[in-house]
Protein backbone atom coordinates (compact mmCIF):
# COMPACT_ATOMS: atom_id res chain seq x y z
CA UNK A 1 -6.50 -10.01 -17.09
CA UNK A 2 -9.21 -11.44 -14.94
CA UNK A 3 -8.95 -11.48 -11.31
CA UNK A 4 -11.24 -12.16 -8.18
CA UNK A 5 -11.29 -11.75 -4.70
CA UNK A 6 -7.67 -11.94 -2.36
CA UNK A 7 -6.24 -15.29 -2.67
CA UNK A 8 -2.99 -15.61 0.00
CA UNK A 9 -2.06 -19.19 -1.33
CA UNK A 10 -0.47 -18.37 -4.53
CA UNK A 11 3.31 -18.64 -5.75
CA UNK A 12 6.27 -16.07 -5.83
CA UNK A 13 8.80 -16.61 -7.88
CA UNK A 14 12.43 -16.23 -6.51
CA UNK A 15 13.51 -12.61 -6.50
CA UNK A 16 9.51 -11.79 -6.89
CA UNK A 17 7.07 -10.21 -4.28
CA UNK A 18 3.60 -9.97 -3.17
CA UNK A 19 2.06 -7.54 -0.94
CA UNK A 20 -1.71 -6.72 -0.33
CA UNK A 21 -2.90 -3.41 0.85
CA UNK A 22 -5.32 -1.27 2.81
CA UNK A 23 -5.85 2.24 3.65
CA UNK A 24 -8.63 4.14 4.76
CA UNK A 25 -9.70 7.58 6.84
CA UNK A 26 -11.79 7.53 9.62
CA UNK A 27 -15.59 9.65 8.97
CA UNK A 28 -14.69 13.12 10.48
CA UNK A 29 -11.18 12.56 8.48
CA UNK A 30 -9.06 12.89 11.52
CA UNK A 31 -7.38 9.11 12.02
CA UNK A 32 -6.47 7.38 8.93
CA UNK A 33 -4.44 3.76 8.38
CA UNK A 34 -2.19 1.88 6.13
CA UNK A 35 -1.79 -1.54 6.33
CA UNK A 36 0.45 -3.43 4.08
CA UNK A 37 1.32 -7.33 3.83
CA UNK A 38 4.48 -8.84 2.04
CA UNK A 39 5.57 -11.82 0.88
CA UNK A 40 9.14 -11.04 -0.43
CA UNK A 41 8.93 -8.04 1.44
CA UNK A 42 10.09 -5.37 -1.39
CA UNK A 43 11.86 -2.94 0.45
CA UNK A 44 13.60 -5.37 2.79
CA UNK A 45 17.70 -5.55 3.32
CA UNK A 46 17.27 -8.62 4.50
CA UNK A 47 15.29 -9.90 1.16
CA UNK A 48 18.07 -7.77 -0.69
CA UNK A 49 21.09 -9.31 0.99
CA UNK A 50 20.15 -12.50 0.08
CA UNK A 51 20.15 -12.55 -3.06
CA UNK A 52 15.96 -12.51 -2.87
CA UNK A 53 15.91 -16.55 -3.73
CA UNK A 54 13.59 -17.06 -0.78
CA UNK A 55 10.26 -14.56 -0.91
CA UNK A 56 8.65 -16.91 1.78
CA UNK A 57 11.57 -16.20 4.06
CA UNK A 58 10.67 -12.50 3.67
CA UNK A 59 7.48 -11.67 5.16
CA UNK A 60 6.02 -9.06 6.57
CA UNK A 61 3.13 -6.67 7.95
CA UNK A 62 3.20 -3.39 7.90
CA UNK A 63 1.07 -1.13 10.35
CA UNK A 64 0.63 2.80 9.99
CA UNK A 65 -1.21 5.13 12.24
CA UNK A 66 -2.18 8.19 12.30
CA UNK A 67 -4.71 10.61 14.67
CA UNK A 68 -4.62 13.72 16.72
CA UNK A 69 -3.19 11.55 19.82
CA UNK A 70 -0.25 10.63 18.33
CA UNK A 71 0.88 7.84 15.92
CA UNK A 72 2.35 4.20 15.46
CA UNK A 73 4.61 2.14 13.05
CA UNK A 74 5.55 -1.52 13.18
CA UNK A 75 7.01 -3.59 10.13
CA UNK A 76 9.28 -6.61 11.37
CA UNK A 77 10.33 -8.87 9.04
CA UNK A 78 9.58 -12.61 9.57
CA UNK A 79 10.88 -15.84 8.41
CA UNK A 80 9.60 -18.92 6.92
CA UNK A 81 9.40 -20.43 10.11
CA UNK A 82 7.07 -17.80 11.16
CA UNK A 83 4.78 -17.92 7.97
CA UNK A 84 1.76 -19.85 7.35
CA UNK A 85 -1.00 -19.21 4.61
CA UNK A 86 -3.47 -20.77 2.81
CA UNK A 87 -6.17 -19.33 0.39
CA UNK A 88 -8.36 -17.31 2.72
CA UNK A 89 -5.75 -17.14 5.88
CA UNK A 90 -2.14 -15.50 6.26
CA UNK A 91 -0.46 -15.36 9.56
CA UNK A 92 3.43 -13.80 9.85
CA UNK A 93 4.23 -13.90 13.97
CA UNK A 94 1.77 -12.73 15.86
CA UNK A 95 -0.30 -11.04 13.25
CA UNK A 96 -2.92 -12.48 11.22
CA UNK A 97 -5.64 -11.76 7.91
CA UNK A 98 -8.01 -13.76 7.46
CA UNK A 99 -10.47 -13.51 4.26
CA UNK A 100 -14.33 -15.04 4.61
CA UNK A 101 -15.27 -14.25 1.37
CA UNK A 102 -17.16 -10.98 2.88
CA UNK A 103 -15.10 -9.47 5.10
CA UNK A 104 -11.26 -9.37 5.28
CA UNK A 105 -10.07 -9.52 9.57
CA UNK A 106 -6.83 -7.84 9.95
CA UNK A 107 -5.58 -9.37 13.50
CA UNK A 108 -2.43 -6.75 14.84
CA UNK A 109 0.28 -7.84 17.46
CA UNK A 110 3.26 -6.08 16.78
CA UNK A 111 6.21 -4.03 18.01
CA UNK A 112 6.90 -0.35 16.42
CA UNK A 113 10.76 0.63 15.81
CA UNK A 114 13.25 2.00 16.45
CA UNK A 115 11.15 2.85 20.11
CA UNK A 116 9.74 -0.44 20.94
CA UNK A 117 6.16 -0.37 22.39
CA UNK A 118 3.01 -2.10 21.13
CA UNK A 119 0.73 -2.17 18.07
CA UNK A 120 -2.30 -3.99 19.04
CA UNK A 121 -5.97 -4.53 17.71
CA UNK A 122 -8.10 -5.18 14.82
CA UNK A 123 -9.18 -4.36 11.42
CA UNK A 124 -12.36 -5.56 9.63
CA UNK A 125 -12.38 -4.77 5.78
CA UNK A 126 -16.06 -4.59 4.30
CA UNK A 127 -15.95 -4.30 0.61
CA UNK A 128 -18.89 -2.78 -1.33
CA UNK A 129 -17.59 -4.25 -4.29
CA UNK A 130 -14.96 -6.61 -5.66
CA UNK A 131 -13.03 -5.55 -8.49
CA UNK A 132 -13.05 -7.63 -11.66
CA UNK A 133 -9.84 -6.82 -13.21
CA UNK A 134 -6.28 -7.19 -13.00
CA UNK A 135 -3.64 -4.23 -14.65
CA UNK A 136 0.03 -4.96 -15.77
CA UNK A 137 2.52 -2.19 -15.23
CA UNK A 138 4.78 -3.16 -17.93
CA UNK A 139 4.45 -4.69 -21.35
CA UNK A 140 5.88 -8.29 -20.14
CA UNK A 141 3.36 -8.40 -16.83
CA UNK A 142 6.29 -8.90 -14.40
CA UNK A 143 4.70 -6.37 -12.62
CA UNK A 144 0.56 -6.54 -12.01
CA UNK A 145 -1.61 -4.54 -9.69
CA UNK A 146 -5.41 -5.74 -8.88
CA UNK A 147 -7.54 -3.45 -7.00
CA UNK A 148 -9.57 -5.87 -5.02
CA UNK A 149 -11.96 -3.38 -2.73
CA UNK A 150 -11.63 0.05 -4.43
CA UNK A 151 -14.91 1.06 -2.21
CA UNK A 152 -14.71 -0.93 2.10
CA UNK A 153 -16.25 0.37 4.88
CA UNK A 154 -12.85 -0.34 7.43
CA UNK A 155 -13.53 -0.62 10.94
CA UNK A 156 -10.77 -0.26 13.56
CA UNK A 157 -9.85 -1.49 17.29
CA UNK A 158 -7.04 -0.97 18.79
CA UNK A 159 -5.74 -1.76 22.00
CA UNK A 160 -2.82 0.02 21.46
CA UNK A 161 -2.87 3.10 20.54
CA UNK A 162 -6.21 3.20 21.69
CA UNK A 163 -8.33 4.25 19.24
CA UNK A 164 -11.79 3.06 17.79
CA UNK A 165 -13.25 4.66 14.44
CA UNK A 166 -15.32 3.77 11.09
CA UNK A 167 -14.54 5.10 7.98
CA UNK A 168 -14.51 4.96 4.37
CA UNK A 169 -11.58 2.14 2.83
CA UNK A 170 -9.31 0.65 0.02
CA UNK A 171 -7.97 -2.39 -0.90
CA UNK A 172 -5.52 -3.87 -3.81
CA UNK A 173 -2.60 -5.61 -3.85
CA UNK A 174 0.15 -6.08 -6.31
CA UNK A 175 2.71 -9.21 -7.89
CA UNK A 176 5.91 -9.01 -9.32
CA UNK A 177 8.39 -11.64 -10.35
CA UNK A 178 11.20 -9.26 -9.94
CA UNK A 179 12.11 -6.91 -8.05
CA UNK A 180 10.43 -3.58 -7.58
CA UNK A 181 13.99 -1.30 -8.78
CA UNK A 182 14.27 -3.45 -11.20
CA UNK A 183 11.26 -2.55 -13.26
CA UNK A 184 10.62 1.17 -12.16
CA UNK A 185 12.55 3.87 -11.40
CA UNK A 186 10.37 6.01 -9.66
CA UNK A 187 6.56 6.50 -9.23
CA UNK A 188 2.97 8.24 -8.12
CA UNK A 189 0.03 7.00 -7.22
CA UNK A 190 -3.04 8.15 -5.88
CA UNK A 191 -7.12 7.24 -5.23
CA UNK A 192 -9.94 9.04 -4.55
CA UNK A 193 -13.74 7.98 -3.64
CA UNK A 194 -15.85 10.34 -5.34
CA UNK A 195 -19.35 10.09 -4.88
CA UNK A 196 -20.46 7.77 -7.54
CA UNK A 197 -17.16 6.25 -8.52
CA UNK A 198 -13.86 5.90 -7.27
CA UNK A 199 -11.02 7.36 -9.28
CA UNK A 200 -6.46 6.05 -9.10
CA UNK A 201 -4.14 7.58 -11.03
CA UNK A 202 -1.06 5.88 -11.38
CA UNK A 203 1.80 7.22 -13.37
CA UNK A 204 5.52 6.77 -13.44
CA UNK A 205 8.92 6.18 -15.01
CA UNK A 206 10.26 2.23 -16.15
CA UNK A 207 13.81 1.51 -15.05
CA UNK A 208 14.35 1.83 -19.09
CA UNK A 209 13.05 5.31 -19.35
CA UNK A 210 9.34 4.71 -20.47
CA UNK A 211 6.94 6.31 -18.73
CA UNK A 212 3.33 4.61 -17.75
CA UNK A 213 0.41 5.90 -17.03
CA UNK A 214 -3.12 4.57 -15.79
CA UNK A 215 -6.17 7.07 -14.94
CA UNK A 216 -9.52 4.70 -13.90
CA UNK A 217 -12.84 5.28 -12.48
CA UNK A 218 -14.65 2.20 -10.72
CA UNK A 219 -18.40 2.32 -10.80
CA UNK A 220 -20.00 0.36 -7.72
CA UNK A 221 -20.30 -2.67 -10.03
CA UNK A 222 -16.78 -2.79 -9.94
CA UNK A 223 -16.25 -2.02 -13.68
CA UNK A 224 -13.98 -0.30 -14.30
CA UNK A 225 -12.92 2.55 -17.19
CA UNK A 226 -10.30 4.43 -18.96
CA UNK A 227 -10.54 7.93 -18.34
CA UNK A 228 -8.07 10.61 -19.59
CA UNK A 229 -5.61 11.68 -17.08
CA UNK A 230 -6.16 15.34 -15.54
CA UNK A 231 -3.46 17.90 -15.92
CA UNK A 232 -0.28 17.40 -13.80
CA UNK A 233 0.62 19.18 -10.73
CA UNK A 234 3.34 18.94 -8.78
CA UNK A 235 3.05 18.94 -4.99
CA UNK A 236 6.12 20.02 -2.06
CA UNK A 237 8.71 17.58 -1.95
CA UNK A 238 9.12 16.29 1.45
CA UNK A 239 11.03 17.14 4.41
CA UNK A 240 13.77 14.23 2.45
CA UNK A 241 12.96 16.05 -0.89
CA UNK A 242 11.25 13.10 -2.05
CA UNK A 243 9.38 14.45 -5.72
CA UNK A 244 5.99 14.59 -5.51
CA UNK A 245 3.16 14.94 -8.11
CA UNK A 246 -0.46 14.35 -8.90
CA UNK A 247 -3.07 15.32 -11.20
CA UNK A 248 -5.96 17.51 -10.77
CA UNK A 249 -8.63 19.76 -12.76
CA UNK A 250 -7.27 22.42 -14.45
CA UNK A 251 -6.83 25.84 -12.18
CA UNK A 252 -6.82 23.71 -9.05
CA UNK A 253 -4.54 23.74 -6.17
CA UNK A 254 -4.35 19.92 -4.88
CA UNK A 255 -3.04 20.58 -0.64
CA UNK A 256 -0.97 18.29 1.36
CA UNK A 257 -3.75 17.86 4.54
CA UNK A 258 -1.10 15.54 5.76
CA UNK A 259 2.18 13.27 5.36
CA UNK A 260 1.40 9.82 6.99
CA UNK A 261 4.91 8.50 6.10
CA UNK A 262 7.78 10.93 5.03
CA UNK A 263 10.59 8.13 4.46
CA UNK A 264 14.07 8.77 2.01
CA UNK A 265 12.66 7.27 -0.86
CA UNK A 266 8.89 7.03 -0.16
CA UNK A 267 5.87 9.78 1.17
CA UNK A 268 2.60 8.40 1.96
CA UNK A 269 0.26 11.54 2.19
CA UNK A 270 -3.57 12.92 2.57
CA UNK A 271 -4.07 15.08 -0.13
CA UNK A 272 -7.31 17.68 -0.88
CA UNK A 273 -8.27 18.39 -4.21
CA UNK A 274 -10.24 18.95 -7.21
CA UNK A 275 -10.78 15.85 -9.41
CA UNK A 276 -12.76 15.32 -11.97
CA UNK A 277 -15.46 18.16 -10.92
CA UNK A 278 -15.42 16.37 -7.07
CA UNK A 279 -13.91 17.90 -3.79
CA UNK A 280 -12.04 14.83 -2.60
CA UNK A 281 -9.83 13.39 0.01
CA UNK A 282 -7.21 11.32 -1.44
CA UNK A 283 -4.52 8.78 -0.33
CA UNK A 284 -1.50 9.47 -2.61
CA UNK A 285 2.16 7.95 -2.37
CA UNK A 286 5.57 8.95 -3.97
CA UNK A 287 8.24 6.34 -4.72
CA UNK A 288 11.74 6.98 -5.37
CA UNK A 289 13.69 3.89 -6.37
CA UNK A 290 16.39 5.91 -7.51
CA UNK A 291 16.84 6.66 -3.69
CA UNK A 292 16.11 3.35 -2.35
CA UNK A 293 19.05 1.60 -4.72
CA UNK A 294 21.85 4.07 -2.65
CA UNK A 295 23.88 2.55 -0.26
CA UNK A 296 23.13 5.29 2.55
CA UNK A 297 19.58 4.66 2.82
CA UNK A 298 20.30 0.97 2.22
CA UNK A 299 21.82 1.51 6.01
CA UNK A 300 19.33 3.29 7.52
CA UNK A 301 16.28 0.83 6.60
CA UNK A 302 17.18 -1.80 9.40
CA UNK A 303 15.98 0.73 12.19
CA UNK A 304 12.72 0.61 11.12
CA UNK A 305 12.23 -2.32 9.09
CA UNK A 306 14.25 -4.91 12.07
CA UNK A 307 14.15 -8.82 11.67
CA UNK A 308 12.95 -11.26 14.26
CA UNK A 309 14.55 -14.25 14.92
CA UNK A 310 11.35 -15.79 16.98
């Protein structure tokens, strides 16, 4: 499936979603980031409630911080009215990225939740390389992931929290013309820059039972190969017992460094490990879509996923 670099213009199909993604670690590995963007935001109640015909309607960006000061979280929902996007720009409120064909400018003015107070700043995106290729996660392609930076230099300002750092990035995003539980029941995921290439593992289970499995390395030409998978370990569930797994080289130990997000259904982490023959870093996430179907955490997800109404 050929791709090319982020386009923010394109259609989602009622009950589908879009979202594009960052993360990255600052150089001395003590501040890292997640930002995320939606369009049919996937793990909205609002979107859910109803009845997902209106993705547009459902937008979103989400903001995760880490450091040794402390930490911030904003992700409020936005509608239409609030929306506006074209190929190379996409604003929801206050918040803005905007794509120059070299360098992606993430503009942050937000509100965390539940405690209110600011998320403010900027985020420039430098990829090294663009990735040429586009994966389906299922044999019908309702579901397609295209890594579109596997290698950025990520530079961040923010006004608040205050911090200022370089580091070394990530960036993909991923399509879907239904929704997320309706596809997959659960899932891991995980990258890695080595110091050639830059290795993700993904692996998981299908709503119908079938597991999938992808393990990739991306030379700096952005081409990228099959690779077969390391052996599996599995990793301490979370403080919400939230499964989590990986793979690794045989007679390794892979180490939580860190849990950015520890959620009822969902664990963003820093992970330290042995992969393919490399001491590495690497971002890894756990979903549980099993968990996020329940009723019970269906209530809780307001608090810290609100809706504006400006």
């Amino acid at each position: 499936m050929p791709a090319q670099g982020p386009r923010f213009d394109g259609a989602v199909a009622p009950g589908g979603y879009a979202w594009w993604y960052v993360d990255a670690f600052s150089a001395d590995g003590r501040f890292g980031l997640t930002i995320i963007t939606f369009i049919g935001s996937v793990f909205s109640p609002y979107y859910k409630l109803s009845g997902r015909a209106r993705p547009d309607n459902h937008c979103a960006i989400n903001v995760s911080l880490c450091g040794p000061r402390g930490s911030a979280w904003a992700m409020t929902e936005r509608g239409a009215g609030r929306v506006r996007r074209d190929a190379d720009h996409f604003a929801v409120g206050p918040s803005a990225l905007s794509w120059d064909g070299d360098t992606l400018v993430i503009d942050i003015a937000e509100i965390s939740a539940p405690l209110p107070y600011p998320v403010r700043g900027t985020v420039r995106v430098r990829p090294e390389m663009i990735g040429t290729t586009a994966f389906a996660l299922d044999p019908d392609q309702r579901h397609r992931w295209h890594p579109v930076a596997p290698r950025a230099r990520v530079e961040v300002e923010m006004v608040h929290p205050d911090m200022r750092w370089t580091g070394d990035g990530y960036f993909d995003s991923n399509f879907g013309d239904e929704p997320l539980e309706t596809g997959f029941d659960d899932w891991h995921w995980a990258r890695a820059h080595l110091k050639h290439d830059v290795a993700v593992l993904y692996e998981g289970r299908r709503r119908n039972g079938a597991p999938f499995d992808l393990a990739l390395r991306v030379d700096r030409q952005g081409r990228w190969h099959d690779v077969a998978p390391p052996p599996r370990v599995a990793l301490p569930r979370t403080r919400w017992l939230v499964p989590r797994a990986t793979r690794a080289d045989a007679g390794s130990t892979p180490r939580v460094a860190r849990t950015w997000i520890d959620a009822p259904f969902y664990a963003r982490s820093a992970l330290d490990m042995q992969l393919f023959g490399e001491p590495v870093r690497a971002v890894h996430e756990s979903l549980s879509l099993g968990r996020f179907r329940s009723p019970v955490v269906q209530t809780m997800l307001p608090y810290r996923m609100p809706r504006a109404f400006w």
